[in-house]
N, C-alpha and C. Protein backbone atom coordinates (compact mmCIF):
# COMPACT_ATOMS: atom_id res chain seq x y z
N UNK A 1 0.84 -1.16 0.00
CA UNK A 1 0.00 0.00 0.00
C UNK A 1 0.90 1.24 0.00
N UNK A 2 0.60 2.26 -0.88
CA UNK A 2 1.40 3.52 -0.98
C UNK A 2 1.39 4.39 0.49
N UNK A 3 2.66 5.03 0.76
CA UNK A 3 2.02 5.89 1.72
C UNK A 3 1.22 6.78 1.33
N UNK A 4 0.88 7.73 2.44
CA UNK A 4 0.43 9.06 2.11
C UNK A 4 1.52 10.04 2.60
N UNK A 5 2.00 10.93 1.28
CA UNK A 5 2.84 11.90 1.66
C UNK A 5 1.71 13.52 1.72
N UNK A 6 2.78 13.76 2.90
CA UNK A 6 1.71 15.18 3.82
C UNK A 6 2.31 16.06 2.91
N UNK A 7 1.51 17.21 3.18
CA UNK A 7 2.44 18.61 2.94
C UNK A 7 3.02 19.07 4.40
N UNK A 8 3.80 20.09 4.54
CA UNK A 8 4.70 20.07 5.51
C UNK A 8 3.87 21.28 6.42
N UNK A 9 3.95 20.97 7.40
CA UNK A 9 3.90 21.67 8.26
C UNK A 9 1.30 21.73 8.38
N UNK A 10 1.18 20.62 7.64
CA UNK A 10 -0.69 21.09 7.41
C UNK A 10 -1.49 20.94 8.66
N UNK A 11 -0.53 20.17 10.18
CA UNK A 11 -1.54 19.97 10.89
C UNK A 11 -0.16 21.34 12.14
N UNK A 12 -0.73 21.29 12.76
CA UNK A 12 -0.17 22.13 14.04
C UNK A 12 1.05 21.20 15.30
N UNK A 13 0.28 19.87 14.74
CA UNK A 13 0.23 19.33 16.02
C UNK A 13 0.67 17.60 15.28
N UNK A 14 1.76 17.17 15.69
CA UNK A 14 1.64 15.35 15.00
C UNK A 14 2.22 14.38 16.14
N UNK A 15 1.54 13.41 16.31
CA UNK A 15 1.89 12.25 17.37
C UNK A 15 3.86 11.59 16.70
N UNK A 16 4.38 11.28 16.46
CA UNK A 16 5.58 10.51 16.60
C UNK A 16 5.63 9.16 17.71
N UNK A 17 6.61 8.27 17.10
CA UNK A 17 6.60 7.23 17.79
C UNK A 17 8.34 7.46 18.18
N UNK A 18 8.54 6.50 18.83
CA UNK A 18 10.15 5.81 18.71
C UNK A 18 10.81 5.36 17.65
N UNK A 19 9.75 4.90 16.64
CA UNK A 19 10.46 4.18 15.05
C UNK A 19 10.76 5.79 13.98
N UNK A 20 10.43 6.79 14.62
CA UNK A 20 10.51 8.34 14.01
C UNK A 20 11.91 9.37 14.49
N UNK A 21 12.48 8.44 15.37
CA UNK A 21 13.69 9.24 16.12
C UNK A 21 15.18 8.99 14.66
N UNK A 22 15.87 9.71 14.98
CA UNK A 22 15.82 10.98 15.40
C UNK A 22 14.81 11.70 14.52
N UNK A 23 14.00 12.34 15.38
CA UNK A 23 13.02 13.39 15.03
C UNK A 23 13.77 14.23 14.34
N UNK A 24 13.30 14.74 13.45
CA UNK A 24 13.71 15.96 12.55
C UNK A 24 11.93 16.67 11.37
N UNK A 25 12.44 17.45 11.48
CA UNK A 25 10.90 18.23 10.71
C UNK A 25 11.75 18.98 9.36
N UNK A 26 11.36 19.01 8.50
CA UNK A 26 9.85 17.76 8.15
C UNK A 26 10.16 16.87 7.97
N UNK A 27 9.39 15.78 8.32
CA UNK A 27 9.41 14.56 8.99
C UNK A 27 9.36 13.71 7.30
N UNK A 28 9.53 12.19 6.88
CA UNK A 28 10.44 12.10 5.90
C UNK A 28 8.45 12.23 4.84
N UNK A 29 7.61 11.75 5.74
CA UNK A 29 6.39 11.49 4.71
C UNK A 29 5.73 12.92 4.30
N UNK A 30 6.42 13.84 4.75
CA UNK A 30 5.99 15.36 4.03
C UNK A 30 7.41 15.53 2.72
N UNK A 31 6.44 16.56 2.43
CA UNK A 31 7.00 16.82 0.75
C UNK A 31 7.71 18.22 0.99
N UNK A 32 8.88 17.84 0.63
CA UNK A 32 10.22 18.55 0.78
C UNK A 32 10.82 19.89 -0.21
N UNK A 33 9.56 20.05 -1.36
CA UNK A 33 10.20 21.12 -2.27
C UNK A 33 9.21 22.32 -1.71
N UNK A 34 8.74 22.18 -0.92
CA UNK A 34 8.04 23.71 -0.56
C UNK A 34 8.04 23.76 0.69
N UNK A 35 9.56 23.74 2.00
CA UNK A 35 9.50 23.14 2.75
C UNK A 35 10.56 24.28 3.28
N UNK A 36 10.76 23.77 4.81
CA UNK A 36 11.71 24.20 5.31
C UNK A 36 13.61 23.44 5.59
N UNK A 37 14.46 23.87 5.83
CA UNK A 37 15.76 22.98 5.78
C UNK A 37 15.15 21.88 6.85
N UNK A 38 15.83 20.87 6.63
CA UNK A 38 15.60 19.65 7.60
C UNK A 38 16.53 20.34 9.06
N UNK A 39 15.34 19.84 10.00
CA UNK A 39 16.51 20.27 11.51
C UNK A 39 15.99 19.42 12.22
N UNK A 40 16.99 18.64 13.30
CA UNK A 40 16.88 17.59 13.86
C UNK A 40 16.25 18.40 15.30
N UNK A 41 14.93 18.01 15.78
CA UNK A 41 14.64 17.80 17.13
C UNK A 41 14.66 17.41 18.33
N UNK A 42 15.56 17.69 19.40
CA UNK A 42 15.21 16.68 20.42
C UNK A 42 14.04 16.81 21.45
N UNK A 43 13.95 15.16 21.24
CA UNK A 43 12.12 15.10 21.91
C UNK A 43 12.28 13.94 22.78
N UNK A 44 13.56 13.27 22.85
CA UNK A 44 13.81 12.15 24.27
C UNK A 44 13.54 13.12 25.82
N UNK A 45 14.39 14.06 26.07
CA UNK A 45 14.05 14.24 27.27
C UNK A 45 12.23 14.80 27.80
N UNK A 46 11.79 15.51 27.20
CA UNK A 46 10.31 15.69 27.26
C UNK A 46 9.64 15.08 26.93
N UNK A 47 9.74 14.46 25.70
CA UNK A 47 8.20 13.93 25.30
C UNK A 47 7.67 15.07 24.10
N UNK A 48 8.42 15.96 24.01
CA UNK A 48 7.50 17.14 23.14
C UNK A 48 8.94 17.77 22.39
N UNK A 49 8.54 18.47 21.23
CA UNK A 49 9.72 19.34 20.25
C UNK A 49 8.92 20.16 19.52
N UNK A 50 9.17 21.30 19.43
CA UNK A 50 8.49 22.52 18.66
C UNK A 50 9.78 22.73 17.31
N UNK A 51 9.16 22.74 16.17
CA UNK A 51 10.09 23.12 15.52
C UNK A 51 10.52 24.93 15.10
N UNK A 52 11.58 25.25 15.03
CA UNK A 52 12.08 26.41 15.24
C UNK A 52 11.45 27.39 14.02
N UNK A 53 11.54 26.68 12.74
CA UNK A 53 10.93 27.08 11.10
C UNK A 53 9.71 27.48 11.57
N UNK A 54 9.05 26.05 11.88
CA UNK A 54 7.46 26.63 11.22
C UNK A 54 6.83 26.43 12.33
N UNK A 55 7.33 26.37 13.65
CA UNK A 55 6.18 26.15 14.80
C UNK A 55 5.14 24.84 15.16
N UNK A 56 5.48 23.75 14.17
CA UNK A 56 4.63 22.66 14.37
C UNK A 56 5.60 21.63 15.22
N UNK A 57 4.73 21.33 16.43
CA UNK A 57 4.69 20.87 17.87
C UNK A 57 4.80 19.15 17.79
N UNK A 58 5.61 18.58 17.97
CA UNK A 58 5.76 16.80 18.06
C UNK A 58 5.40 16.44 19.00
N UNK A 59 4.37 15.57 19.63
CA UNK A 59 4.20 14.45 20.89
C UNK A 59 5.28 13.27 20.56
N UNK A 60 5.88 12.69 21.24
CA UNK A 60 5.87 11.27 21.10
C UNK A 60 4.90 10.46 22.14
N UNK A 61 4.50 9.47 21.58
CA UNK A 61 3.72 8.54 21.82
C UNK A 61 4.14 7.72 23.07
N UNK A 62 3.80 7.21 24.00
CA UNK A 62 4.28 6.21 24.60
C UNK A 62 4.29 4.97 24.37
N UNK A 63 4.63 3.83 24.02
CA UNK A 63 5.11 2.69 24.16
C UNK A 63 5.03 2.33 22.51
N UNK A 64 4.92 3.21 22.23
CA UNK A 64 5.10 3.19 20.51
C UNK A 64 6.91 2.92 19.84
């Protein structure tokens, strides 16, 4: 089954797992030519990463 590739930055807000580390935005299933530079997040010690570009906010998931 194909994925679905996002546009970057369309929701505010995206869950992440552990299989997504190292976190970096935009994340690989968004589309990269109308985008911001890739920058790596850290989201181990909280649980949470705001990205610096565009302001969209990472959860990670628990036991994911």
């Amino acid at each position: 089954m194909a994925e679905t590739i996002r546009q970057p930055s369309a929701a505010r807000q995206y869950e992440v797992s552990e299989k997504d580390l190292p976190l970096h935005c935009p994340v690989e299933s968004m589309t990269l030519w109308n985008s911001h530079p890739r920058v790596y997040l850290p989201i181990g010690d909280t649980g949470r990463a705001k990205c610096p570009y565009c302001g969209t906010e990472y959860i990670l998931k628990n036991g994911s």
